[in-house]
C-alpha atoms as a PDB file:
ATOM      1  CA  UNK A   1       2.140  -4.517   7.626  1.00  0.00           C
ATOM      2  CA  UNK A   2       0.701  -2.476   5.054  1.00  0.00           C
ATOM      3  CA  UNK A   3      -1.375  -3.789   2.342  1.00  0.00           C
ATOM      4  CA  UNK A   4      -2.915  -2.108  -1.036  1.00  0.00           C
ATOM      5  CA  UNK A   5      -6.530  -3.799  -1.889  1.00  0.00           C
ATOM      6  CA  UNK A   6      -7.823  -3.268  -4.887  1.00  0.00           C
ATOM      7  CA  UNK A   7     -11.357  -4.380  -5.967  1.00  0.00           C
ATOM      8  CA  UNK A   8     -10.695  -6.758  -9.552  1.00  0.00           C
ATOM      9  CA  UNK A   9     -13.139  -8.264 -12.348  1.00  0.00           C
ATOM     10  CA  UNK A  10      -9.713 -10.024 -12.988  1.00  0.00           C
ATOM     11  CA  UNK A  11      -5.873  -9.755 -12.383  1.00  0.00           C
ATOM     12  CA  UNK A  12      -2.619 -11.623 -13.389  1.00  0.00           C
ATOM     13  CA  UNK A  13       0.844 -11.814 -12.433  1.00  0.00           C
ATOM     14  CA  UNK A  14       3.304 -12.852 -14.664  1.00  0.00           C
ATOM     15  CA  UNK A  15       7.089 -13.510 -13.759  1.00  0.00           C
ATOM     16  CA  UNK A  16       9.231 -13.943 -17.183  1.00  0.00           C
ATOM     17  CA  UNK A  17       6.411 -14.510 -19.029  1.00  0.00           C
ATOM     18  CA  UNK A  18       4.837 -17.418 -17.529  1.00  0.00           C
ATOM     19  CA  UNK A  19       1.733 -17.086 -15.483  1.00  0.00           C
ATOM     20  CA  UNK A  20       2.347 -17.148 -12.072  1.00  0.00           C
ATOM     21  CA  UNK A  21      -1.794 -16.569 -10.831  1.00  0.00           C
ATOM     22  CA  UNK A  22      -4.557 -15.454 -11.932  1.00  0.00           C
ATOM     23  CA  UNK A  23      -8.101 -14.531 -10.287  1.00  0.00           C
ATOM     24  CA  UNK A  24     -11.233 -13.758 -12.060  1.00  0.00           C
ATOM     25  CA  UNK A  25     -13.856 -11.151  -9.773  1.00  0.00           C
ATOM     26  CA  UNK A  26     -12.230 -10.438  -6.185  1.00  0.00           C
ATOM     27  CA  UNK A  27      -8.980  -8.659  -4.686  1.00  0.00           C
ATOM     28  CA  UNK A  28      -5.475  -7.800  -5.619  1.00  0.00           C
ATOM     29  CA  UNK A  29      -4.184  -7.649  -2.329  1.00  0.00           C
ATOM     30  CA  UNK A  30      -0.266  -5.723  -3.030  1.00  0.00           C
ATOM     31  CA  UNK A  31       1.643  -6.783   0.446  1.00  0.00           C
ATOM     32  CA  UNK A  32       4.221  -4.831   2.348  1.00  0.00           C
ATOM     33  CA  UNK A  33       6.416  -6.030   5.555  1.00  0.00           C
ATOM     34  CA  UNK A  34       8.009  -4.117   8.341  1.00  0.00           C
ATOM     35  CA  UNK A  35      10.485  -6.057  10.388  1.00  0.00           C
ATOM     36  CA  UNK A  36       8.353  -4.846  13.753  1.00  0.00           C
ATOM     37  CA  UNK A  37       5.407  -6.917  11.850  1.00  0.00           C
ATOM     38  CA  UNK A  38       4.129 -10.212  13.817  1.00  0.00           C
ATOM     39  CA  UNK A  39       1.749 -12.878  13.600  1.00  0.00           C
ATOM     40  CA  UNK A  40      -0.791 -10.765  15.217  1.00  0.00           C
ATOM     41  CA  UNK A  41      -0.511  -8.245  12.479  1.00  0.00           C
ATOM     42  CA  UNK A  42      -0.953 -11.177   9.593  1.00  0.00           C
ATOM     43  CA  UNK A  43      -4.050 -12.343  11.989  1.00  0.00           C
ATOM     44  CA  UNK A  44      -5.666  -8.781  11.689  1.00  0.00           C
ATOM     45  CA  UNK A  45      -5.154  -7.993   7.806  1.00  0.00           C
ATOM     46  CA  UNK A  46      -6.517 -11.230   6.354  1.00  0.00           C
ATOM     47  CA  UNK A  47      -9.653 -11.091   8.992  1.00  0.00           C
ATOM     48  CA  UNK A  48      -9.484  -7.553   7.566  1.00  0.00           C
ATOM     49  CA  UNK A  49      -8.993  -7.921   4.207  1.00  0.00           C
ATOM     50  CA  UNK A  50     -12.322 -10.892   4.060  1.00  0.00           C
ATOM     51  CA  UNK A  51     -14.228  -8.385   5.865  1.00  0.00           C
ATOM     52  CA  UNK A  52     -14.306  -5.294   3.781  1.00  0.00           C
ATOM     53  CA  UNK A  53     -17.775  -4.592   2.297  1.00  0.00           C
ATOM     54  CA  UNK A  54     -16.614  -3.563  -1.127  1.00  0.00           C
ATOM     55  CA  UNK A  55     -18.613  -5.995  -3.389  1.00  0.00           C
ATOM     56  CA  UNK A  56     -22.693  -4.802  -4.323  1.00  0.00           C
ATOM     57  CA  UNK A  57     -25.253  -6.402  -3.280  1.00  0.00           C
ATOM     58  CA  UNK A  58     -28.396  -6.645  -5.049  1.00  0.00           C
ATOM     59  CA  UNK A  59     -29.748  -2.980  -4.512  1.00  0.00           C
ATOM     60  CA  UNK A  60     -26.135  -1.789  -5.933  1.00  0.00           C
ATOM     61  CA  UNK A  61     -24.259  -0.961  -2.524  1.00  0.00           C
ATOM     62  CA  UNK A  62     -20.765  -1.458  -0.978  1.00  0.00           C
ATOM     63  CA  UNK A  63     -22.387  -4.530   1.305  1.00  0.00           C
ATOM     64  CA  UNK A  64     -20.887  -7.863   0.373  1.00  0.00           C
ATOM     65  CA  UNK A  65     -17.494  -9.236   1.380  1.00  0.00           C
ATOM     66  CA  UNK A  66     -15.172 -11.198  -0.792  1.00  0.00           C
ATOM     67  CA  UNK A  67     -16.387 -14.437   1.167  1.00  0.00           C
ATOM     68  CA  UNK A  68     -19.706 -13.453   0.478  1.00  0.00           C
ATOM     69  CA  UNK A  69     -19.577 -13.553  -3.268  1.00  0.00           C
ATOM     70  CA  UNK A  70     -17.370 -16.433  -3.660  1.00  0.00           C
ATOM     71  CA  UNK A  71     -14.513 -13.466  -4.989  1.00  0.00           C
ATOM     72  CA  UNK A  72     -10.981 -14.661  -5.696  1.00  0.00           C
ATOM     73  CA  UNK A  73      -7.399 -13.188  -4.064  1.00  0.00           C
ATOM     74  CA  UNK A  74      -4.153 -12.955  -5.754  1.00  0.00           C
ATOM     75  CA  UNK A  75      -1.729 -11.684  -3.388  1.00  0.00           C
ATOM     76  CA  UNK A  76       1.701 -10.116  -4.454  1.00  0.00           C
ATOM     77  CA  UNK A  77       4.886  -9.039  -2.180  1.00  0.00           C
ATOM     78  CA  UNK A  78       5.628  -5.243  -2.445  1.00  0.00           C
ATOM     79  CA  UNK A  79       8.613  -4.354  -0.353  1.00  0.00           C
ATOM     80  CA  UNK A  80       8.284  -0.593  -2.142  1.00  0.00           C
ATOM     81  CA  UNK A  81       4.664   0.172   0.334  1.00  0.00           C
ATOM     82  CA  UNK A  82       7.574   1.180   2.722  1.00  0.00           C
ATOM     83  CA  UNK A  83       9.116   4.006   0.554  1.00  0.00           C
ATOM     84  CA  UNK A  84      10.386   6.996   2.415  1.00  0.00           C
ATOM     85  CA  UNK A  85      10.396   9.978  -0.371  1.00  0.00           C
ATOM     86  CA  UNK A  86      10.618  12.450   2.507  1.00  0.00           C
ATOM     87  CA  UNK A  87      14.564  13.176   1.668  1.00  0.00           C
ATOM     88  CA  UNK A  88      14.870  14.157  -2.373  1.00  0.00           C
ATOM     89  CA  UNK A  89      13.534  12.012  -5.421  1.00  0.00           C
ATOM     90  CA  UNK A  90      14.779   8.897  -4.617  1.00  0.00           C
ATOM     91  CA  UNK A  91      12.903   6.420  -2.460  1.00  0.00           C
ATOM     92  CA  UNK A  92      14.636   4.667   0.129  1.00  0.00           C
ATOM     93  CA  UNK A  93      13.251   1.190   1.635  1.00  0.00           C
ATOM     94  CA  UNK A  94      14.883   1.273   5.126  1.00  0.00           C
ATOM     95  CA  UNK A  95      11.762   0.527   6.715  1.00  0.00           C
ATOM     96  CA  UNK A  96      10.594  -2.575   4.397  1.00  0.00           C
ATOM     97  CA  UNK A  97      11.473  -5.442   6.262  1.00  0.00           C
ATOM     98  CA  UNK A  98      14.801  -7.856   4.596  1.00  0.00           C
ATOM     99  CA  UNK A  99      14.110 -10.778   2.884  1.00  0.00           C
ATOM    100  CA  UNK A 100      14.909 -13.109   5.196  1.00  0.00           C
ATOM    101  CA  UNK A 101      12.183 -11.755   7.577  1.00  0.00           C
ATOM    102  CA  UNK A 102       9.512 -10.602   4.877  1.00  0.00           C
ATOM    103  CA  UNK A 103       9.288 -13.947   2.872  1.00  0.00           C
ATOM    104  CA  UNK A 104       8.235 -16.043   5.845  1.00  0.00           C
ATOM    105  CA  UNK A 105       5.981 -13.511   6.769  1.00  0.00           C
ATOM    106  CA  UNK A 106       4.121 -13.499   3.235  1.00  0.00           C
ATOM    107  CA  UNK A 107       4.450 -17.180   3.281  1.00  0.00           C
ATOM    108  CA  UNK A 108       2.401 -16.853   6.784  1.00  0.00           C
ATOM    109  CA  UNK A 109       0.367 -14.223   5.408  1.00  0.00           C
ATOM    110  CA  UNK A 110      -0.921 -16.386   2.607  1.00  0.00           C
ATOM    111  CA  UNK A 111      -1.721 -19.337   4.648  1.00  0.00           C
ATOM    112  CA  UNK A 112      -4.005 -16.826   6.851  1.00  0.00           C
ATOM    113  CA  UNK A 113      -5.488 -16.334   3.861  1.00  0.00           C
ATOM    114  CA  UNK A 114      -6.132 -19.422   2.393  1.00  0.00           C
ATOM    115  CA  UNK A 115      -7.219 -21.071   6.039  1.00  0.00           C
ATOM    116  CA  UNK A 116      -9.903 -18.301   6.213  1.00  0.00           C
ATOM    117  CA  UNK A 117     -11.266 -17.710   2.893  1.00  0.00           C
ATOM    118  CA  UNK A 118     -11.687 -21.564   2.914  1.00  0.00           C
ATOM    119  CA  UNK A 119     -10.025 -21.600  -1.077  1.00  0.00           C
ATOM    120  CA  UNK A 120      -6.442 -21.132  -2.829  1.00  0.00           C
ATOM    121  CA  UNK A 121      -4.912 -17.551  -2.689  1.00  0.00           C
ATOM    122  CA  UNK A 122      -3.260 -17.195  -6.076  1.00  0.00           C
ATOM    123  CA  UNK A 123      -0.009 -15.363  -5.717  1.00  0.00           C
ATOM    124  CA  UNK A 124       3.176 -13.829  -7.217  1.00  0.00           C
ATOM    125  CA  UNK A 125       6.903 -15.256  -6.818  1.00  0.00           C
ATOM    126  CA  UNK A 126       8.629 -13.533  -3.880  1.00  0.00           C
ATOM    127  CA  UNK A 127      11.253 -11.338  -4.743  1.00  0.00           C
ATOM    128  CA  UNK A 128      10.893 -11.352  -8.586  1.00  0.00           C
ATOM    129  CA  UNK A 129      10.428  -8.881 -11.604  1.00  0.00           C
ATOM    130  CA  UNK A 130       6.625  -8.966 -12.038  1.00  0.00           C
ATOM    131  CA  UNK A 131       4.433  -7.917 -14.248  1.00  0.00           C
ATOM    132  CA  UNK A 132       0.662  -7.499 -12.925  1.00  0.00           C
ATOM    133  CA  UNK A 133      -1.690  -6.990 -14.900  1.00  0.00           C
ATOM    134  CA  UNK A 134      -5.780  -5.663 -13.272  1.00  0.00           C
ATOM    135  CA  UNK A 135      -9.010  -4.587 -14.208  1.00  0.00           C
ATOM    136  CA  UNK A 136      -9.801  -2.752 -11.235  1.00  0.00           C
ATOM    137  CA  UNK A 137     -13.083  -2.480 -10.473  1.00  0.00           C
ATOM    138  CA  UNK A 138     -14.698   0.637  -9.760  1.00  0.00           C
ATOM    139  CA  UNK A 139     -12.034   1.486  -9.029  1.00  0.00           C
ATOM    140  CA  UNK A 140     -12.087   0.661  -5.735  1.00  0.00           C
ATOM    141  CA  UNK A 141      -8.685   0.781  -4.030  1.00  0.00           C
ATOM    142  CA  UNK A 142      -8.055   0.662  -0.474  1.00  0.00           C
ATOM    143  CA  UNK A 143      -4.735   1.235   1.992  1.00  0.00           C
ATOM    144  CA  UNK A 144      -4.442  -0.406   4.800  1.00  0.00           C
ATOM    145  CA  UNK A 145      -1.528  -0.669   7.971  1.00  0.00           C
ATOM    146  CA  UNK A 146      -1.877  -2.644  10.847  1.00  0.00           C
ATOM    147  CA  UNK A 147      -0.157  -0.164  13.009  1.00  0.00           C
ATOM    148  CA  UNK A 148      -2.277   2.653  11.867  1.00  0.00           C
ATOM    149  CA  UNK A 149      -5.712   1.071  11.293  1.00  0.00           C
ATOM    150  CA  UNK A 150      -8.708   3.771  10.163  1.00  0.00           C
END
């Protein structure tokens, strides 16, 4: 599983032009699938994910967690965090998991989420055109992959 976090003051995904979520100060969390990806590896990246100390405290430092200052998540499915550009120009997805095995996970995924967070996790619509609009704060962006933590 690979995820892309990025630190918000607000975000939005829309799917033909209706709102779909919407989070004020908190994460975009962009969400990619492997078919090798289990339970255990959902487990890991939402205890990861409420973990990260990328919020200020009150002396101005990287010290608070989402949790910790009551942040918001809006999560969105990105099969395309398993591009291969190694061959050529154009990306090929052989490694993103199908939909059949991705959705479930994200569906899983979410629930992680929402179980540990203790509040909703806004999302996109699986397997749409989105449009996602972000203030990113910062900017702090982070990559993440379970099978490669660092």
């Amino acid at each position: 599983m690979r995820v892309i976090v990025q630190r918000v003051s607000e975000a939005a995904v829309r799917v033909d032009g209706r709102l779909s979520g919407r989070i004020g100060s908190g994460l975009l969390v962009l969400a990619g699938f492997e078919e090798a990806d289990q339970d255990s590896d959902l487990d890991w990246m939402a205890q990861k994910i409420l973990r990260l100390r990328i919020f200020a405290d009150e002396a101005g430092v990287m010290n608070r967690s989402v949790t910790e200052i009551d942040g918001e998540i809006l999560a969105v499915s990105q099969f395309t965090l398993y591009a291969s550009t190694r061959k050529g120009n154009r990306p090929s997805w052989g490694r993103a998991a199908r939909g059949e095995i991705s959705q479930p996970l994200f569906e899983r995924f979410l629930v992680r989420l929402t179980m540990a967070s203790g509040r909703p996790v806004a999302s996109g619509v699986f397997g749409a055109d989105m449009q996602i609009t972000l203030v990113n704060d910062g900017p702090v962006t982070l990559a993440i992959d379970s099978r490669n933590p660092e």
